[in-house]
C-alpha atoms as a PDB file:
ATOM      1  CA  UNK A   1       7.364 -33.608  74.071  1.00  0.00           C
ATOM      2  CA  UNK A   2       8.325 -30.273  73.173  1.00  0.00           C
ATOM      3  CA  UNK A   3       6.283 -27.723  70.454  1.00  0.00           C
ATOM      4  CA  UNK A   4       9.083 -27.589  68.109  1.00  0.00           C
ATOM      5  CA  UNK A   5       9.151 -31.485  68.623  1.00  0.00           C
ATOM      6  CA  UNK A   6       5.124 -31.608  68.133  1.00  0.00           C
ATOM      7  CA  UNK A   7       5.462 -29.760  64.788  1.00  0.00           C
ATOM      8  CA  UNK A   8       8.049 -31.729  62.967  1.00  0.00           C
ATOM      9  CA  UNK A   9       6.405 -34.332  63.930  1.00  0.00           C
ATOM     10  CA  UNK A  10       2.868 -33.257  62.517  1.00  0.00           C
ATOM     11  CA  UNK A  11       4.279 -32.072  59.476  1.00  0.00           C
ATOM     12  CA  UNK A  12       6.254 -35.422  58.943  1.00  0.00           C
ATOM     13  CA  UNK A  13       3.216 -37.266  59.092  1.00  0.00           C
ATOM     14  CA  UNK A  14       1.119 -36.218  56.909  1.00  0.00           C
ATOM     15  CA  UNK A  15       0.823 -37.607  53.742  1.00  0.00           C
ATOM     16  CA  UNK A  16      -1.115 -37.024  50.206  1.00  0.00           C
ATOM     17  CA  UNK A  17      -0.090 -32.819  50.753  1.00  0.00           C
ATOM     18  CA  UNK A  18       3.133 -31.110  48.589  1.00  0.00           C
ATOM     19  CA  UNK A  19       5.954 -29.694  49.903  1.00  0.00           C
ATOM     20  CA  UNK A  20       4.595 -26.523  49.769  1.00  0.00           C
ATOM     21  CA  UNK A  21       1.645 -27.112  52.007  1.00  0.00           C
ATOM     22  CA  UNK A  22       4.679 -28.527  55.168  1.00  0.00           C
ATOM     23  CA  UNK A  23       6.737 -25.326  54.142  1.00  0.00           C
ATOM     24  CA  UNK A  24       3.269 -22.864  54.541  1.00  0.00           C
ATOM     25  CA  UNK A  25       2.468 -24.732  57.968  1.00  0.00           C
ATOM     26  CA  UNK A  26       6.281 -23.991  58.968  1.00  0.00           C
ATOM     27  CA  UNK A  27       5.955 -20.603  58.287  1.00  0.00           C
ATOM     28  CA  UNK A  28       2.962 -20.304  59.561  1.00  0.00           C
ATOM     29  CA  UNK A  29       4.081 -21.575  62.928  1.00  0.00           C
ATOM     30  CA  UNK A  30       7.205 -19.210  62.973  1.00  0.00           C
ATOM     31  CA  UNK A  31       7.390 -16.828  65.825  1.00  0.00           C
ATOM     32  CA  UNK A  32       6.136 -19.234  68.528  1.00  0.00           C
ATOM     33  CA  UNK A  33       8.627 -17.123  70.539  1.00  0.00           C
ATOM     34  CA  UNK A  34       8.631 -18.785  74.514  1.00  0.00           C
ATOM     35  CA  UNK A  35       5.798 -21.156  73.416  1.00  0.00           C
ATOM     36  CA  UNK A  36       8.384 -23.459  71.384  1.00  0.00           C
ATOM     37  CA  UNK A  37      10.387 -24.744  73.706  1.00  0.00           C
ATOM     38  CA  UNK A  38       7.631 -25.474  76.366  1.00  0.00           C
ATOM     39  CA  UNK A  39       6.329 -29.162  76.785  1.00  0.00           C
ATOM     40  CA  UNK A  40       2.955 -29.119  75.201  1.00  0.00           C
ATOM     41  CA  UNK A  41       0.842 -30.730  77.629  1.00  0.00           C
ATOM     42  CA  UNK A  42       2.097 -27.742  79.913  1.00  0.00           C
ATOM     43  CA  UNK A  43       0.739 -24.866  77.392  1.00  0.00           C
ATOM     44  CA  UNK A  44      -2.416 -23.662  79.050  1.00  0.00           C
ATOM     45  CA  UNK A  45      -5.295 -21.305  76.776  1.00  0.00           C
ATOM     46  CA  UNK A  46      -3.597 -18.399  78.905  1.00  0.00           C
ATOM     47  CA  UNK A  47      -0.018 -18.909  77.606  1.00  0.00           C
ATOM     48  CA  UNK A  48      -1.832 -18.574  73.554  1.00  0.00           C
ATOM     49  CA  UNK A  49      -3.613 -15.678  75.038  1.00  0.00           C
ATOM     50  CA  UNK A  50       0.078 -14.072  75.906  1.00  0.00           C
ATOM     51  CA  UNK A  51       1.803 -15.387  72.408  1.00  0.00           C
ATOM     52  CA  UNK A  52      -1.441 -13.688  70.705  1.00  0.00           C
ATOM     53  CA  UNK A  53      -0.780 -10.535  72.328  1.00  0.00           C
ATOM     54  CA  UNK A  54       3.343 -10.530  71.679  1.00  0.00           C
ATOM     55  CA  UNK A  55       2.128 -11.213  67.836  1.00  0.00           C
ATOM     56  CA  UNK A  56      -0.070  -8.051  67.931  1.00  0.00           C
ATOM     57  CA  UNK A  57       2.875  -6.298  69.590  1.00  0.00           C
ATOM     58  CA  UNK A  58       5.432  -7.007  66.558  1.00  0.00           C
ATOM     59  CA  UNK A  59       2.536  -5.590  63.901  1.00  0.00           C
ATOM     60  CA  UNK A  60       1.423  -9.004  62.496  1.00  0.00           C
ATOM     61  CA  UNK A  61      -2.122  -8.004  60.783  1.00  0.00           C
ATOM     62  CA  UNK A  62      -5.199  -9.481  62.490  1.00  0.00           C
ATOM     63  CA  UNK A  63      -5.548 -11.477  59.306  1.00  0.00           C
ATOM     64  CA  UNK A  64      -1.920 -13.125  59.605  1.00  0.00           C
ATOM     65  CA  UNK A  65      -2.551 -13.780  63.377  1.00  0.00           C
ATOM     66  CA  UNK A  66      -5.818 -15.766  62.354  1.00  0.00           C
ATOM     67  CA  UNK A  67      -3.295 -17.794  59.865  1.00  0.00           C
ATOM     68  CA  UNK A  68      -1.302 -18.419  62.674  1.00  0.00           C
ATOM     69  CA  UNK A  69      -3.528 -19.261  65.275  1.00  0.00           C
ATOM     70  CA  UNK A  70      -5.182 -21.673  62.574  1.00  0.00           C
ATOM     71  CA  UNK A  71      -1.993 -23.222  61.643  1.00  0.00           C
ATOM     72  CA  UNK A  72      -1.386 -24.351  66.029  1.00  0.00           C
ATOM     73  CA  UNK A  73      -4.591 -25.260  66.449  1.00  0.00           C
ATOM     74  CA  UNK A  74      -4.916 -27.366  63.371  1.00  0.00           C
ATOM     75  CA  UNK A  75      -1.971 -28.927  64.861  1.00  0.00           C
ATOM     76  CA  UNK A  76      -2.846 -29.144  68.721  1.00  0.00           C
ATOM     77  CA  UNK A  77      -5.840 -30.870  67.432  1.00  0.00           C
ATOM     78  CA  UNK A  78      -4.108 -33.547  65.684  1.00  0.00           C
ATOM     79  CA  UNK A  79      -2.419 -34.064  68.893  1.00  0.00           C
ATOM     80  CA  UNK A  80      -5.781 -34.506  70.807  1.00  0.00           C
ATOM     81  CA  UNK A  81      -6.770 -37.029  68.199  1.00  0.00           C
ATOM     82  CA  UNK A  82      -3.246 -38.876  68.388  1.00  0.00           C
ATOM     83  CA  UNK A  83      -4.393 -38.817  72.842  1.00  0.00           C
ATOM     84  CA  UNK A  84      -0.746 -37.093  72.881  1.00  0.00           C
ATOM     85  CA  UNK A  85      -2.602 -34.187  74.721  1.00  0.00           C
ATOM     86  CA  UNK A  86      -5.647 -34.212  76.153  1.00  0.00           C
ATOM     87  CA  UNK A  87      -7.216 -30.813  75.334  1.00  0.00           C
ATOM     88  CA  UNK A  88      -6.673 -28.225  72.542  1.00  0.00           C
ATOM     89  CA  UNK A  89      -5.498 -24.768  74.120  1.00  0.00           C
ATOM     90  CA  UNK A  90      -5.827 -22.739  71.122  1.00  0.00           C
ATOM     91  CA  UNK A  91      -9.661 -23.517  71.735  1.00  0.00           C
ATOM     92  CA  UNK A  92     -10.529 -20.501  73.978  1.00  0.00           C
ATOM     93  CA  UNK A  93      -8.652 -17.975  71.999  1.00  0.00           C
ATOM     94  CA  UNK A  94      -9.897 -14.315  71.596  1.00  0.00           C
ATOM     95  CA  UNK A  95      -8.708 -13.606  68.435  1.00  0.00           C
ATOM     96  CA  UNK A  96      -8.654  -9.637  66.902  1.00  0.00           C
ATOM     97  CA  UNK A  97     -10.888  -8.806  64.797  1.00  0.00           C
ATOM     98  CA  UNK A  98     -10.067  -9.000  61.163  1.00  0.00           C
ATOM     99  CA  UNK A  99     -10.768  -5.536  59.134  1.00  0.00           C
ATOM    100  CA  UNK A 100     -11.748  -6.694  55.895  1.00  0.00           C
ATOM    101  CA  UNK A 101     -11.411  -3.706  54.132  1.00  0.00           C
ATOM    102  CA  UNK A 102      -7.480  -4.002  55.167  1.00  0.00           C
ATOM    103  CA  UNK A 103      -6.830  -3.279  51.855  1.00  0.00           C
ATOM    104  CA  UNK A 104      -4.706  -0.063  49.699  1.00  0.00           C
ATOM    105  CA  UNK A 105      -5.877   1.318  46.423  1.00  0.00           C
ATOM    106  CA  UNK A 106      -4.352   3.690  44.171  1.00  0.00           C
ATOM    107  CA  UNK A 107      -5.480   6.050  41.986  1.00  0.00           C
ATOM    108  CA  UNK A 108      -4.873   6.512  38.428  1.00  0.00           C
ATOM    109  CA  UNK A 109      -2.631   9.306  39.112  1.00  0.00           C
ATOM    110  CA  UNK A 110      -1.179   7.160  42.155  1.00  0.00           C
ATOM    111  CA  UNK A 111      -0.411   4.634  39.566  1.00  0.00           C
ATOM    112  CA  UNK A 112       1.948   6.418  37.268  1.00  0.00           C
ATOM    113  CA  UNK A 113       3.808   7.910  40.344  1.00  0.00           C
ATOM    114  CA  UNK A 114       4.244   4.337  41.231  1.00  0.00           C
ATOM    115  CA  UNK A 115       5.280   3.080  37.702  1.00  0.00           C
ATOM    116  CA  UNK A 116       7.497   5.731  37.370  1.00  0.00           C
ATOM    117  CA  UNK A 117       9.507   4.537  40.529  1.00  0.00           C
ATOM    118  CA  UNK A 118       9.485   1.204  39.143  1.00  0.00           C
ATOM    119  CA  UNK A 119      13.099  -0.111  36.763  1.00  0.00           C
ATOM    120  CA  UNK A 120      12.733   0.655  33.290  1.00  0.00           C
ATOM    121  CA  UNK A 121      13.012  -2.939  31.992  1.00  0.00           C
ATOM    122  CA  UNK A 122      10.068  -4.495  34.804  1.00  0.00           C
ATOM    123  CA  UNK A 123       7.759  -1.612  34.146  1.00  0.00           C
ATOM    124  CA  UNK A 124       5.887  -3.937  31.358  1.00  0.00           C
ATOM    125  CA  UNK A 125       5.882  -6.874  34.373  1.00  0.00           C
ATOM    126  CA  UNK A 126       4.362  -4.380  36.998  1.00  0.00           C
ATOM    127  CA  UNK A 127       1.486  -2.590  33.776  1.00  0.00           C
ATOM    128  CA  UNK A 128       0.494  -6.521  33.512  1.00  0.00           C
ATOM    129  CA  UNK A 129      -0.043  -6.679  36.991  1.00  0.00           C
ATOM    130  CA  UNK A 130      -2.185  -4.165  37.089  1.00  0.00           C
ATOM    131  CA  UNK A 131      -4.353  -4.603  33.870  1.00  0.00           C
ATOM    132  CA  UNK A 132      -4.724  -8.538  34.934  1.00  0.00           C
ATOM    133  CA  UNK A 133      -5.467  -8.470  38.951  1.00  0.00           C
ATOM    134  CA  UNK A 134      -3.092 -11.862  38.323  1.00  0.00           C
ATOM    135  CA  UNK A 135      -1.979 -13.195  41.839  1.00  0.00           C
ATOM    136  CA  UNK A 136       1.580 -12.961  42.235  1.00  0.00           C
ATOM    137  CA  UNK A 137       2.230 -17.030  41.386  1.00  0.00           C
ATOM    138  CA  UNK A 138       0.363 -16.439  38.368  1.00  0.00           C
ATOM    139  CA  UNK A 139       1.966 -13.985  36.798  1.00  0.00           C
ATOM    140  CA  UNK A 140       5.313 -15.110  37.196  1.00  0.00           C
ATOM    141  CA  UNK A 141       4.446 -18.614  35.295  1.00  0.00           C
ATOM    142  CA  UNK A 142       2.738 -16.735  32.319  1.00  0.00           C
ATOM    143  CA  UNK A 143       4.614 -18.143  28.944  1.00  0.00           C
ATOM    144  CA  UNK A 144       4.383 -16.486  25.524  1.00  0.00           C
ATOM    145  CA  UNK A 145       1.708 -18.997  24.700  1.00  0.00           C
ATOM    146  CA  UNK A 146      -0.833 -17.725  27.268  1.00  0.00           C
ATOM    147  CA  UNK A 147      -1.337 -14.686  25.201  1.00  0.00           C
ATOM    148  CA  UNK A 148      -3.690 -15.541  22.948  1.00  0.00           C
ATOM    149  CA  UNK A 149      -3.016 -13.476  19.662  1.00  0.00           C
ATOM    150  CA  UNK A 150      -6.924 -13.620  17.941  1.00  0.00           C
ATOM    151  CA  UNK A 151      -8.875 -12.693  21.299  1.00  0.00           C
ATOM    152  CA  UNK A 152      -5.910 -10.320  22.991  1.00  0.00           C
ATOM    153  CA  UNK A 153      -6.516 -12.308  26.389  1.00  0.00           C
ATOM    154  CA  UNK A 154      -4.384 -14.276  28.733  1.00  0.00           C
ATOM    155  CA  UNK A 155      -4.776 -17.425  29.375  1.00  0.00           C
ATOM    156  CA  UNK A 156      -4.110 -18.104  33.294  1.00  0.00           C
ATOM    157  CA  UNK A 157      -4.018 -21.565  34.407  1.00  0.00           C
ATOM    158  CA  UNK A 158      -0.928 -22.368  36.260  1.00  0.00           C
ATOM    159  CA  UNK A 159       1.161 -20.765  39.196  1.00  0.00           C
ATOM    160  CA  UNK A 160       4.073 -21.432  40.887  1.00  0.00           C
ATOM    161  CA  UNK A 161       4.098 -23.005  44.548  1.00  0.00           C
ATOM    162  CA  UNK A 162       6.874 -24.483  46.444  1.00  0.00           C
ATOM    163  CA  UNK A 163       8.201 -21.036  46.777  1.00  0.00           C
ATOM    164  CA  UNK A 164       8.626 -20.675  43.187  1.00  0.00           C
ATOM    165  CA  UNK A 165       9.897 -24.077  43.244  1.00  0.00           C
ATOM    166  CA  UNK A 166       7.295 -26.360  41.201  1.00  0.00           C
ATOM    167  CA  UNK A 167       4.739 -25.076  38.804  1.00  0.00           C
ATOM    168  CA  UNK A 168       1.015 -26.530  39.153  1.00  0.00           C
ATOM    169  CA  UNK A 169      -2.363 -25.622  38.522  1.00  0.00           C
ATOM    170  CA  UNK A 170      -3.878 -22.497  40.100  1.00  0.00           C
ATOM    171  CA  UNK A 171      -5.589 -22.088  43.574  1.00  0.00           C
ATOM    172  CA  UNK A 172      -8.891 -22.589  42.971  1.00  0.00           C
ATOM    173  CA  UNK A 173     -10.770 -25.263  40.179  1.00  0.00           C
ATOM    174  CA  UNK A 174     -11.610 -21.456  38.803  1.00  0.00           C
ATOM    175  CA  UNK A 175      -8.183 -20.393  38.775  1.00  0.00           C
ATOM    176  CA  UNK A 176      -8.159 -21.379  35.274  1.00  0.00           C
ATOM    177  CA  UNK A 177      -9.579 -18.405  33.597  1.00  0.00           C
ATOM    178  CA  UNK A 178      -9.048 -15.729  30.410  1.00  0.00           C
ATOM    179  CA  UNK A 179      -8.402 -12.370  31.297  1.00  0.00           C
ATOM    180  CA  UNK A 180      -8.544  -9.491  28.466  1.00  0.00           C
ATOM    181  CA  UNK A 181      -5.745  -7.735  27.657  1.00  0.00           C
ATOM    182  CA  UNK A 182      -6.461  -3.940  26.361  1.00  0.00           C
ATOM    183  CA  UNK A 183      -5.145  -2.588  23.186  1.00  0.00           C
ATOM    184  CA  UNK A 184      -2.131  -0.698  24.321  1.00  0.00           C
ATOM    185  CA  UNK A 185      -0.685  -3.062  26.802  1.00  0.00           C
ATOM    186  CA  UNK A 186      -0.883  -6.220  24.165  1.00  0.00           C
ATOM    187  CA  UNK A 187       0.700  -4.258  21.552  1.00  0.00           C
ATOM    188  CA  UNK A 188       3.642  -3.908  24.076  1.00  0.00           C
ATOM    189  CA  UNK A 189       3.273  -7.410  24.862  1.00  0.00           C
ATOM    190  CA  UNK A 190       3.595  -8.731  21.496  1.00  0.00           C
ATOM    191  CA  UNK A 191       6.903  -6.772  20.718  1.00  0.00           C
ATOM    192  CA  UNK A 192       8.248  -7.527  23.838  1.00  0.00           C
ATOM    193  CA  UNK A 193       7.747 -11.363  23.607  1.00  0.00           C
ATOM    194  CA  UNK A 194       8.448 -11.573  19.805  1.00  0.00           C
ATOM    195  CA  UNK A 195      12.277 -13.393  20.507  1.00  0.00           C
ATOM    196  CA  UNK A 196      11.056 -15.110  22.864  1.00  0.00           C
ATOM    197  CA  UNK A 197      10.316 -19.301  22.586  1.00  0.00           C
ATOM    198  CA  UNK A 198       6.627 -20.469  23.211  1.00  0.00           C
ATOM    199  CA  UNK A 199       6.977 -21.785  26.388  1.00  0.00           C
ATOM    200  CA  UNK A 200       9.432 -19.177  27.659  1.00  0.00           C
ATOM    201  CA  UNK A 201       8.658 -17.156  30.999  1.00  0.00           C
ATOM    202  CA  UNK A 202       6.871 -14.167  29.970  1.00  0.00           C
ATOM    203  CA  UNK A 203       8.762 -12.245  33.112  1.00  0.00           C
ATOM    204  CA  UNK A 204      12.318 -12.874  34.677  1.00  0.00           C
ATOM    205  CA  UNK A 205      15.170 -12.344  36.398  1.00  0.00           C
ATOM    206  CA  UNK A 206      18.146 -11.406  34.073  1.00  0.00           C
ATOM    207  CA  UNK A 207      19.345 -14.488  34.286  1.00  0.00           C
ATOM    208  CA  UNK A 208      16.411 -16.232  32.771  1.00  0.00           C
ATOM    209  CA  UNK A 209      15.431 -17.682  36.739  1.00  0.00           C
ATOM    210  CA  UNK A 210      11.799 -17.234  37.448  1.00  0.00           C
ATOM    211  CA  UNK A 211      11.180 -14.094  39.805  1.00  0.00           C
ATOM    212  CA  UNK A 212      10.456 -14.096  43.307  1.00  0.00           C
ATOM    213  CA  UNK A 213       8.738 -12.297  45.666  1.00  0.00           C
ATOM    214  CA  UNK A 214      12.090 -11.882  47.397  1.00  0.00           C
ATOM    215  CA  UNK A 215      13.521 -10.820  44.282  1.00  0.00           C
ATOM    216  CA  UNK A 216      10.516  -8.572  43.148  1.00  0.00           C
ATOM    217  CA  UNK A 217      10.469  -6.119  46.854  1.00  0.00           C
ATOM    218  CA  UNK A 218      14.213  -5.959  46.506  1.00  0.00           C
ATOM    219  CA  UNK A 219      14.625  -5.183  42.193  1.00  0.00           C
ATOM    220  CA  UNK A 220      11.404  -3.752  41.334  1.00  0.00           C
ATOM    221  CA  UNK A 221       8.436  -3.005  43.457  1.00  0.00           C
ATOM    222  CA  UNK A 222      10.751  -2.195  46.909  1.00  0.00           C
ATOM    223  CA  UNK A 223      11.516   1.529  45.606  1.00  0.00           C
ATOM    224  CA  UNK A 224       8.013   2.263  44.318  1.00  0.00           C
ATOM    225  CA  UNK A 225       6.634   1.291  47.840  1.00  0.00           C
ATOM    226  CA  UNK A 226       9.250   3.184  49.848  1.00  0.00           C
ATOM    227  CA  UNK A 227       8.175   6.264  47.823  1.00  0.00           C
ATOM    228  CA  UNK A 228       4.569   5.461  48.455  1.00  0.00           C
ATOM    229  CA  UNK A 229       4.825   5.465  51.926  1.00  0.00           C
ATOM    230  CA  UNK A 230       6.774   8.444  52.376  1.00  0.00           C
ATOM    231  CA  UNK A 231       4.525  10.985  50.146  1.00  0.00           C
ATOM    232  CA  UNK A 232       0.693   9.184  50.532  1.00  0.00           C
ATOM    233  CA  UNK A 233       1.538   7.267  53.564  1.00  0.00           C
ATOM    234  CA  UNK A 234       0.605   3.830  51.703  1.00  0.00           C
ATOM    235  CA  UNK A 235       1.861   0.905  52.769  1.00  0.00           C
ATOM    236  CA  UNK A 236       1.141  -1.037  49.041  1.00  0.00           C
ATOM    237  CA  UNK A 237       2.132  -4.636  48.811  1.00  0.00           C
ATOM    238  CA  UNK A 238       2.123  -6.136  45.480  1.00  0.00           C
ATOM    239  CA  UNK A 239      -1.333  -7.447  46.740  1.00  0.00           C
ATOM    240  CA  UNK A 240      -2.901  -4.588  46.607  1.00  0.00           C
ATOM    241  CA  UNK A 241      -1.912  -4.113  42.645  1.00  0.00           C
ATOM    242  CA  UNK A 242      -5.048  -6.831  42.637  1.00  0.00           C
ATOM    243  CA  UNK A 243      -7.266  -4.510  44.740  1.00  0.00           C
ATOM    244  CA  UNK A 244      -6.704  -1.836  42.599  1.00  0.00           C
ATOM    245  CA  UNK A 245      -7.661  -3.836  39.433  1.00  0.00           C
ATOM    246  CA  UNK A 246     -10.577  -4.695  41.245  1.00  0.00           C
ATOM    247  CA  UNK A 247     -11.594  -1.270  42.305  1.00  0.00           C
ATOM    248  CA  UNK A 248     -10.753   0.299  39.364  1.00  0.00           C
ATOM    249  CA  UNK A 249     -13.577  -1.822  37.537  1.00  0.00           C
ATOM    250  CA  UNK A 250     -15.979  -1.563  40.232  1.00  0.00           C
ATOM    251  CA  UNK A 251     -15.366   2.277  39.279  1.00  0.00           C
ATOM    252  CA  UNK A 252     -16.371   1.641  35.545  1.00  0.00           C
ATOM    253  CA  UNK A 253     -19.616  -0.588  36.883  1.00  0.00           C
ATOM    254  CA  UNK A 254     -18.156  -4.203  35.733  1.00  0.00           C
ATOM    255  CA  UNK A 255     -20.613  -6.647  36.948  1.00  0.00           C
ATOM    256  CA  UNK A 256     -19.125  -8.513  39.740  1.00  0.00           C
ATOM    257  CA  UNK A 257     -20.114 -12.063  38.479  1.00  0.00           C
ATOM    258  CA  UNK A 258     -17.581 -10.947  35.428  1.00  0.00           C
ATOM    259  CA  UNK A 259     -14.614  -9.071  38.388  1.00  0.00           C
ATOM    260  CA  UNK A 260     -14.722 -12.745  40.360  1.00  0.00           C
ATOM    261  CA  UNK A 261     -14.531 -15.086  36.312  1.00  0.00           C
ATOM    262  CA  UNK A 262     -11.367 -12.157  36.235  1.00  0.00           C
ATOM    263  CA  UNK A 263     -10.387 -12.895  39.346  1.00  0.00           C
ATOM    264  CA  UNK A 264     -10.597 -16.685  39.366  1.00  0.00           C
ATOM    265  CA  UNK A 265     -12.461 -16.732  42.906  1.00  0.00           C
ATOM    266  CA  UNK A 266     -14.445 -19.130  43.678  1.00  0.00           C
ATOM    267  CA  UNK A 267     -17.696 -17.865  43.221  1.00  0.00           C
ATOM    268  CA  UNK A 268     -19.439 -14.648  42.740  1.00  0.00           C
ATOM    269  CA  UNK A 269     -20.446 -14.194  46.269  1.00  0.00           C
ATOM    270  CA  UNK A 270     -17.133 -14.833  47.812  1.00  0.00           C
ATOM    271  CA  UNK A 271     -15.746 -11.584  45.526  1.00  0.00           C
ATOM    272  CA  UNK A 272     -18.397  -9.235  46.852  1.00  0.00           C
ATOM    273  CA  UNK A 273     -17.857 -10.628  50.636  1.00  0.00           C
ATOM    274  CA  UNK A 274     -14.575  -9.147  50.215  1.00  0.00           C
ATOM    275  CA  UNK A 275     -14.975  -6.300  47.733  1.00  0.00           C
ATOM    276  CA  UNK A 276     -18.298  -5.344  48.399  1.00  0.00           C
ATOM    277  CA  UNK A 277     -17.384  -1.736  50.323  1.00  0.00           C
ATOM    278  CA  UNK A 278     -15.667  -1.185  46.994  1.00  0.00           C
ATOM    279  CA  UNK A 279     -18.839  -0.531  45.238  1.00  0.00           C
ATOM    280  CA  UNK A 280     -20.470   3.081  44.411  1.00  0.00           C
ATOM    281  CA  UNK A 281     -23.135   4.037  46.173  1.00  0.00           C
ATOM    282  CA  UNK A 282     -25.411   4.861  42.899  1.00  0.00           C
ATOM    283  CA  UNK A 283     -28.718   5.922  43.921  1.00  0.00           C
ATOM    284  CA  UNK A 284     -29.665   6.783  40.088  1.00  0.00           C
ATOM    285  CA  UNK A 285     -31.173   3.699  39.177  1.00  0.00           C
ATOM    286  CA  UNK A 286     -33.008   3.664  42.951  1.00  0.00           C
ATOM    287  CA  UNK A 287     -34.383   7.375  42.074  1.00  0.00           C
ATOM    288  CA  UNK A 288     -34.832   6.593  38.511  1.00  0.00           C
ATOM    289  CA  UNK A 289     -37.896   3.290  39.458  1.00  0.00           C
ATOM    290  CA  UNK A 290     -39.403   4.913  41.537  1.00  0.00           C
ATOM    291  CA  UNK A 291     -39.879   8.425  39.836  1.00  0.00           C
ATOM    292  CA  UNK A 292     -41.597   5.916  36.993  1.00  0.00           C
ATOM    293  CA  UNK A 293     -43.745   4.479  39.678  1.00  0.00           C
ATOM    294  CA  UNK A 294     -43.967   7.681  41.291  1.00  0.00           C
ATOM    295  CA  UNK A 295     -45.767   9.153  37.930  1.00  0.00           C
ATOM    296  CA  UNK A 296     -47.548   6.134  37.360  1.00  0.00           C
ATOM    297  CA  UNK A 297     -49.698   5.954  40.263  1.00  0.00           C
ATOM    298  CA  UNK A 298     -50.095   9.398  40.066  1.00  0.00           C
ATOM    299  CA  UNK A 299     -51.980   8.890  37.042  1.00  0.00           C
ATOM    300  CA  UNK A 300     -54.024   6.220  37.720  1.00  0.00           C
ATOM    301  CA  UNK A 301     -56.036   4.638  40.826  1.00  0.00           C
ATOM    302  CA  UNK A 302     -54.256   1.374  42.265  1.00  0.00           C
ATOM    303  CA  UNK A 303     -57.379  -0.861  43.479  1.00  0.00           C
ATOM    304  CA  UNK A 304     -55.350  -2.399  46.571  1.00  0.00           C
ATOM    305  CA  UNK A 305     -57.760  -4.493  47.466  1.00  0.00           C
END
């Protein structure tokens, strides 16, 4: 049995997962390259080894190689369990190493050279972005009725998967979340969506179609990160519009239990595992305890013992 064979195959299989989850695994196997075509129980640990280095070669990030990687061995080791193969090859793979701080962040002056590169009529869809930290999938399935008129907040609890095909609930149980909106930005909001039905899109292509990622690089963010690149030397994906939300109240000392309830990750820890370099080293309240110690030992004996 061939590779390509092995994955249809897997993916056929499976059962109790949405489409979504066979299309990710697809894509996520792309780019096999000479490895997809070869039998499978001829695919040695040195032949991953070479197809590891030829992704590194076309400028995959160490993160999307890990996906990768994941996605085969996930799938050699169904084999192993199925005694199709024997052995899983992927199992002795030196991955890179992935830079967690991988990551671009604008300033606020950044920002409005940004915006202003950005059309006219998505420049409201793009301030959201950036006031929310909203993934992508969630704020393209915001209705009118998520804004929430008495508290000025958003109410996020669905996203689109299926490649903007079906709309679901969120990616984590703590996906579902309120997110406040500040003065300025819901005013716009409120005149913006005042024709609009309750349940209508918030944000959309002309013709009323939900946008897409495809959609959004090519109409509306494409320009702004062309420009970007050429006079900063940024490369900013519409991911790192939620980086900058997060760094920008890291600047203003938000608590972090309060960034990962904006956030809608899983827990607090998880959000400082991967924002944590983000934070200001402030050695105030460090200097400030122990300058009070400092002058309260100095005025009185501490029996020790």
């Amino acid at each position: 049995m061939k590779l390509q064979n092995l994955v249809i195959e897997y993916s056929n299989q499976m059962t109790g997962v949405t489409n979504d989850w066979i299309q990710r695994i697809r894509y996520l196997t792309n780019n096999l390259e000479n490895l997809y075509d070869k039998k499978i129980d001829q695919i040695k640990p040195s032949d991953i080894s070479q197809w590891i280095k030829f992704l590194q070669k076309k400028d995959f990030s160490a993160k999307t190689i890990h996906n990768k990687h994941g996605a085969l061995s996930q799938i050699f080791s169904w084999a192993v369990r199925e005694k199709i193969i024997t052995e899983n090859p992927c199992l002795y793979s030196k991955l890179p190493k992935i830079n967690q701080h991988e990551m671009e962040i604008l300033t606020v002056d950044q920002y409005y050279i940004y915006l202003s590169y950005v059309p006219q009529e998505y420049q409201l869809f793009i301030k959201t972005a950036f006031a929310t930290g909203a993934r992508f999938s969630e704020l393209t399935a915001l209705t009118k009725k998520d804004i929430n008129l008495e508290r000025q907040t958003f109410f996020i609890h669905q996203a689109w998967s299926d490649r903007g095909k079906t709309m679901g609930p969120g990616k984590t149980a703590k996906a579902r979340r309120s997110i406040p909106i500040h003065r300025t930005l819901f005013t716009e909001l409120v005149d913006y969506s005042e024709n609009l039905t309750s349940k209508s899109l918030l944000f959309t292509k002309p013709n009323g179609k939900p946008i897409t990622s495809g959609y959004c690089h090519k109409h509306i963010t494409g320009f702004a990160q062309k420009k970007m690149q050429e006079y900063y030397g940024i490369r900013f994906r519409f991911h790192d519009i939620r980086h900058t939300f997060v760094s920008w109240l890291l600047d203003f000392n938000t608590p972090v239990l309060t960034v990962s309830r904006y956030l809608g990750h899983k827990s607090a820890a998880f959000t400082l595992d991967r924002y944590g370099h983000l934070l200001k080293e402030n050695r105030e309240h460090i200097d400030g305890l122990f300058e009070k110690i400092s002058q309260h030992t100095s005025k009185k004996h501490i029996q020790l013992y």
